[in-house]
PDB file of N, CA and C in Angstrom:
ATOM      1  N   UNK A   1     -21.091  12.452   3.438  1.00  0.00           N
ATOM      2  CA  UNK A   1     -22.191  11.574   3.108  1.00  0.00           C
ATOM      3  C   UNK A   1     -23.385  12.337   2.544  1.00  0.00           C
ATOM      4  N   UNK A   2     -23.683  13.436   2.867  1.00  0.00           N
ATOM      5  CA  UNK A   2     -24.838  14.009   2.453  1.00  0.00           C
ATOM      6  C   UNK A   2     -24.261  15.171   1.945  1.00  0.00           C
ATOM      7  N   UNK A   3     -23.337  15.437   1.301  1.00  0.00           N
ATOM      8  CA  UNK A   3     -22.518  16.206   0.026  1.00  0.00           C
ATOM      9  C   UNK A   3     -22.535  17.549   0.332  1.00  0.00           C
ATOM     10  N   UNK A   4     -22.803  17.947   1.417  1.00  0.00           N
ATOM     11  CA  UNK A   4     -22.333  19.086   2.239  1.00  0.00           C
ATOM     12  C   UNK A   4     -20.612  19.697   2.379  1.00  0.00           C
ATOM     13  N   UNK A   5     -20.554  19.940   1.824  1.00  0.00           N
ATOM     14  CA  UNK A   5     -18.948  20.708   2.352  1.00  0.00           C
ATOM     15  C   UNK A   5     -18.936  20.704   3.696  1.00  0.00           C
ATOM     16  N   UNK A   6     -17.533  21.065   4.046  1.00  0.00           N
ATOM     17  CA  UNK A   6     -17.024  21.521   5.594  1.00  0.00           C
ATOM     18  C   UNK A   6     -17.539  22.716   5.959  1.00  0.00           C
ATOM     19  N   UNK A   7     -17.625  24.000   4.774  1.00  0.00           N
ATOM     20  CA  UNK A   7     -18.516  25.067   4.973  1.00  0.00           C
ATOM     21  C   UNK A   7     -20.325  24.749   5.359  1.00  0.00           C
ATOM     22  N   UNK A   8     -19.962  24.486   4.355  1.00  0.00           N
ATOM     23  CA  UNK A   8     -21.438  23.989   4.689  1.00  0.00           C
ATOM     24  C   UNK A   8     -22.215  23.563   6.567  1.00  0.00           C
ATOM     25  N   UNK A   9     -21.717  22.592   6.423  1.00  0.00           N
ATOM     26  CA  UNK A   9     -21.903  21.657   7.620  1.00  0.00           C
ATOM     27  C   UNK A   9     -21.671  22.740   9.184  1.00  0.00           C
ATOM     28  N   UNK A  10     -20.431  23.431   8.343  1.00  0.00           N
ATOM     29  CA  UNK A  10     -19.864  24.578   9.763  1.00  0.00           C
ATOM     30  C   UNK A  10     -21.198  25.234   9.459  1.00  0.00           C
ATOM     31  N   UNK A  11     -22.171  25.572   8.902  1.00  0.00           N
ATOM     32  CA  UNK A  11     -22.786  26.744   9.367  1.00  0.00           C
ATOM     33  C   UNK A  11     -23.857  26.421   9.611  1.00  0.00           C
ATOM     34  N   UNK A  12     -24.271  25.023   9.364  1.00  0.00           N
ATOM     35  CA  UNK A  12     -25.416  24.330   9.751  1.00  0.00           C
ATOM     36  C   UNK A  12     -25.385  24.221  11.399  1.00  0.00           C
ATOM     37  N   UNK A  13     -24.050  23.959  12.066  1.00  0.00           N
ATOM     38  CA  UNK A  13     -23.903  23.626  13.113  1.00  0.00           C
ATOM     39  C   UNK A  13     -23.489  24.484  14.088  1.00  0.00           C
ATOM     40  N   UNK A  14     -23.219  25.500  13.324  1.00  0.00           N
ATOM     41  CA  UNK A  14     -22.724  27.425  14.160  1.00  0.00           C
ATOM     42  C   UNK A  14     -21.532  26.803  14.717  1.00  0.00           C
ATOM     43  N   UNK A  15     -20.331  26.670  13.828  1.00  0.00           N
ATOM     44  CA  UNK A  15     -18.780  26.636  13.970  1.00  0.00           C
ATOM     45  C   UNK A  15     -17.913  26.814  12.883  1.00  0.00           C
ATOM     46  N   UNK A  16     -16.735  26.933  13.040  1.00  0.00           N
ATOM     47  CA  UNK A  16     -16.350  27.564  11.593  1.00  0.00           C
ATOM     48  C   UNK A  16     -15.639  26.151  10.850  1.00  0.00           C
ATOM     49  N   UNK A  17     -15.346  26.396   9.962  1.00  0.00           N
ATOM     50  CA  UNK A  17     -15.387  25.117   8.824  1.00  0.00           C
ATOM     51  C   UNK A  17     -13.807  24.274   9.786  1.00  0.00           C
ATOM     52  N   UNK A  18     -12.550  25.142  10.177  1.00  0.00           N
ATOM     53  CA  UNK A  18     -11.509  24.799  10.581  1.00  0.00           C
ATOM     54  C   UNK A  18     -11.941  23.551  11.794  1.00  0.00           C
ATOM     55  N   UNK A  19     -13.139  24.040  12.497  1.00  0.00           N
ATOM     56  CA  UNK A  19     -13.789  23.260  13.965  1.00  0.00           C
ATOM     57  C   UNK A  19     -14.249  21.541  13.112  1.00  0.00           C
ATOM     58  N   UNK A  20     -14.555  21.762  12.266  1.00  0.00           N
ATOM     59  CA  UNK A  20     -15.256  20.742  11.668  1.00  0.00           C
ATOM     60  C   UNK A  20     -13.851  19.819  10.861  1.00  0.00           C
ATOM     61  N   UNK A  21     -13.212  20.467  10.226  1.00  0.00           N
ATOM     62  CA  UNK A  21     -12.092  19.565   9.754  1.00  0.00           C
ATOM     63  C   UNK A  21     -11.121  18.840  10.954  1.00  0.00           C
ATOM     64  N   UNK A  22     -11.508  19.154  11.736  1.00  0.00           N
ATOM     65  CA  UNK A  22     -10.210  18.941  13.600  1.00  0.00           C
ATOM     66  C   UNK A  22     -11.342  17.891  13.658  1.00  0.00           C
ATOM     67  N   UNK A  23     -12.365  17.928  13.688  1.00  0.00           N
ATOM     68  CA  UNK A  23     -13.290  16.794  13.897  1.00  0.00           C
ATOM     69  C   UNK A  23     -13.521  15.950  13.424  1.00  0.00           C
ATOM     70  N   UNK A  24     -13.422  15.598  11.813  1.00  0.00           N
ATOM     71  CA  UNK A  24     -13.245  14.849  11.096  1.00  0.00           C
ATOM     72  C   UNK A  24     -11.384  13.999  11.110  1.00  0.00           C
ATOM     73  N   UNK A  25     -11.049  14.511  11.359  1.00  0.00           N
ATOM     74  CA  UNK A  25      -9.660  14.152  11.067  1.00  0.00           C
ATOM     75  C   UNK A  25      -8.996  13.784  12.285  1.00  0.00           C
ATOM     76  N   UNK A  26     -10.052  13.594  13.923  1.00  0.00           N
ATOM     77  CA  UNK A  26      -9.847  13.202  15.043  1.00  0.00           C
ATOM     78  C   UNK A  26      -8.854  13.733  15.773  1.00  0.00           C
ATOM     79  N   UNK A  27      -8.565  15.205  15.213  1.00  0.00           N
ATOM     80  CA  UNK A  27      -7.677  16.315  15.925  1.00  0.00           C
ATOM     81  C   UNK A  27      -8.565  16.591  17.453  1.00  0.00           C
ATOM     82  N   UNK A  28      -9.290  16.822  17.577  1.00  0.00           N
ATOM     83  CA  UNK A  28     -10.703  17.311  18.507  1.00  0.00           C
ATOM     84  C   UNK A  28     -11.487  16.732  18.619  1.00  0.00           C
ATOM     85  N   UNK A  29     -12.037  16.686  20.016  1.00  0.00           N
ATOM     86  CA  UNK A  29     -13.379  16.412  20.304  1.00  0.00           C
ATOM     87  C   UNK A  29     -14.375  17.338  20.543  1.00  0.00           C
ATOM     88  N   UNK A  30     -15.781  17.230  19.691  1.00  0.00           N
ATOM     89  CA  UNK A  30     -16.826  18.123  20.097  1.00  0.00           C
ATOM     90  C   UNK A  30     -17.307  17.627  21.197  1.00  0.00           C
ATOM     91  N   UNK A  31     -17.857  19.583  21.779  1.00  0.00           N
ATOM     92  CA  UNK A  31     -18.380  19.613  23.122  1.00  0.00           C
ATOM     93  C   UNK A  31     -19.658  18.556  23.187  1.00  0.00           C
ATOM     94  N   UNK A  32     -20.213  18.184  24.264  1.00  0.00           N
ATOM     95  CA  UNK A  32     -21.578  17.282  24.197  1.00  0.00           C
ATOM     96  C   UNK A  32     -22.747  18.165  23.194  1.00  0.00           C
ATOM     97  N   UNK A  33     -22.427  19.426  23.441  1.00  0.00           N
ATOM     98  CA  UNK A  33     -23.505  20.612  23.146  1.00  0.00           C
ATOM     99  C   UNK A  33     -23.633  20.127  21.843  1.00  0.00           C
ATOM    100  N   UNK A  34     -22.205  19.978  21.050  1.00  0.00           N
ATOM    101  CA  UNK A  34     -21.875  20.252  19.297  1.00  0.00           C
ATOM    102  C   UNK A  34     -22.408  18.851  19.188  1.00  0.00           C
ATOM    103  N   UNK A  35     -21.961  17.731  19.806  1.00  0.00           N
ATOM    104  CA  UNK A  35     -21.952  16.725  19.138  1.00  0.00           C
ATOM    105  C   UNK A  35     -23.572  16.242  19.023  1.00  0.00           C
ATOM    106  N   UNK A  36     -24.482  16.542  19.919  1.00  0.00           N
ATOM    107  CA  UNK A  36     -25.632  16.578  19.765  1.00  0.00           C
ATOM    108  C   UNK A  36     -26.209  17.175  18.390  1.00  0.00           C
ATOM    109  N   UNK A  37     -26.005  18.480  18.267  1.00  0.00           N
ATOM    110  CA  UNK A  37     -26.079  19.371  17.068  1.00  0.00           C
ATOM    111  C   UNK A  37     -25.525  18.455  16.209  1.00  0.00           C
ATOM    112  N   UNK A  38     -24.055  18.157  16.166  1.00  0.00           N
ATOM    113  CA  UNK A  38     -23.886  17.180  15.068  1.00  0.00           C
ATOM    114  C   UNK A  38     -24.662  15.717  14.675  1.00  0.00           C
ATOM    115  N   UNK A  39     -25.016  15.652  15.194  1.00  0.00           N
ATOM    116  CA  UNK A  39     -26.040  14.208  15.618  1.00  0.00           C
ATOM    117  C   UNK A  39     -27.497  14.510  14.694  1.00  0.00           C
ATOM    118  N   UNK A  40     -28.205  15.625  15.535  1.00  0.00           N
ATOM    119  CA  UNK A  40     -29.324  16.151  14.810  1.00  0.00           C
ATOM    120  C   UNK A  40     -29.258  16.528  13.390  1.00  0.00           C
ATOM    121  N   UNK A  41     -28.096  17.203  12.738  1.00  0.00           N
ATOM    122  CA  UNK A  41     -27.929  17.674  11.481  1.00  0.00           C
ATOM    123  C   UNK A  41     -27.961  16.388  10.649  1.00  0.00           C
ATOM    124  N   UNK A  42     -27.615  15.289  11.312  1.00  0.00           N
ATOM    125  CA  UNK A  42     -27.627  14.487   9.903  1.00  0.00           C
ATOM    126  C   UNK A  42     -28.804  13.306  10.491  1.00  0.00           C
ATOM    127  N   UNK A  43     -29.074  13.501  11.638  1.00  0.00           N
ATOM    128  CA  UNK A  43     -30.403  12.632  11.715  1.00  0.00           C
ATOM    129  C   UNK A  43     -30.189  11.037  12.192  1.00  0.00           C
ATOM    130  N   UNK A  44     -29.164  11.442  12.884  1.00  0.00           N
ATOM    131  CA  UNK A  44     -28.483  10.477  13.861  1.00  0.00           C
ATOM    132  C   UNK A  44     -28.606  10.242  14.964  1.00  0.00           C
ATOM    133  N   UNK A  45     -28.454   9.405  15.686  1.00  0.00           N
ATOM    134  CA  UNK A  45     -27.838   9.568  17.310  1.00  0.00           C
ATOM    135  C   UNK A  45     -26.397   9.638  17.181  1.00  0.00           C
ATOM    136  N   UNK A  46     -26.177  10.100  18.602  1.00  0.00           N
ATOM    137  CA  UNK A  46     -24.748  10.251  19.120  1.00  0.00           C
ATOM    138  C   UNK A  46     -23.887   9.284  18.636  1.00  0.00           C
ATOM    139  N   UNK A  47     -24.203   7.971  19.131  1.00  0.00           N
ATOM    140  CA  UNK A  47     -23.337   6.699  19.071  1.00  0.00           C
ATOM    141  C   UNK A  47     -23.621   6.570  17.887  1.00  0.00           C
ATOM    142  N   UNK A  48     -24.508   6.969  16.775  1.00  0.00           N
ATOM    143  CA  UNK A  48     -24.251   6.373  15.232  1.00  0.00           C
ATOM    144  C   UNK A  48     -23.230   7.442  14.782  1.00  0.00           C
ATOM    145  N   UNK A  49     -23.035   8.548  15.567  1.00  0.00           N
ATOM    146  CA  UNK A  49     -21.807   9.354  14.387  1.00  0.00           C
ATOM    147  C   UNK A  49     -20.707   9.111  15.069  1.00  0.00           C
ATOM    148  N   UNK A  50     -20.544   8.683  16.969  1.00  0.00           N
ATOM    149  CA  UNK A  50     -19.450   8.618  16.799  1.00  0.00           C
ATOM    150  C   UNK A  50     -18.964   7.666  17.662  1.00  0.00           C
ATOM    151  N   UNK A  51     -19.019   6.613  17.008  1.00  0.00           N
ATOM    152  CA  UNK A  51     -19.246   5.543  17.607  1.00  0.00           C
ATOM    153  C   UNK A  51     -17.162   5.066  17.302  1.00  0.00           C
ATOM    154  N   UNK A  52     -16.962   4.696  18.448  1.00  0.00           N
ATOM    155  CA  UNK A  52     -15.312   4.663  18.323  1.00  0.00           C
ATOM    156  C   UNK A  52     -15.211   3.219  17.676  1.00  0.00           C
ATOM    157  N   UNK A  53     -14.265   3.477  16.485  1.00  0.00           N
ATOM    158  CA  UNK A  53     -13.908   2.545  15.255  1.00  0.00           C
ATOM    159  C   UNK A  53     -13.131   1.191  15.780  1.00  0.00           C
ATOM    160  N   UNK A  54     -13.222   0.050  16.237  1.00  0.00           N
ATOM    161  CA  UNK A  54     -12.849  -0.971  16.762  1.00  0.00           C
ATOM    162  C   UNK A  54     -11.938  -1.639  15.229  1.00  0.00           C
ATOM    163  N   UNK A  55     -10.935  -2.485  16.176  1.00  0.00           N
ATOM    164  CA  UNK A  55      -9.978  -3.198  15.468  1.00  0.00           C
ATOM    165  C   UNK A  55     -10.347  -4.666  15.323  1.00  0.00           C
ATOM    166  N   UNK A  56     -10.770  -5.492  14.337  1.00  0.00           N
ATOM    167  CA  UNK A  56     -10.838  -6.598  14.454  1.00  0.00           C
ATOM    168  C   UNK A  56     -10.174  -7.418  14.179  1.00  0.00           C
ATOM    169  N   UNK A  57      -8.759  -6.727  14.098  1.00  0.00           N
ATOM    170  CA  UNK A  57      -7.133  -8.014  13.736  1.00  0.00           C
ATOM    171  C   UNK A  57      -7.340  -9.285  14.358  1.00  0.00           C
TER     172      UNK A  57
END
């Protein structure tokens, strides 16, 4: 969303780019520590980045 690479983003957040693709791709969960950090980097709260994707079939 904010046109950052996976590099990128990894070094904004002090993890390496591999930590960040497991995260995106719902391989992993970040620690509370990261996901905060991830939260702050884009100027979010918690529950706006990771807010679990509901089914509305």
């Amino acid at each position: 969303e904010r046109g950052w690479s996976q590099a990128e983003l990894a070094g904004r957040i002090r993890v390496s780019r591999q930590a960040v693709n497991a995260i995106e791709t719902d391989k992993h969960d970040p620690s509370l520590s990261l996901a905060f950090r991830i939260a702050e980097e884009f100027g979010l709260s918690i529950e706006q980045v990771f807010q679990p994707e509901t089914n509305h079939d």
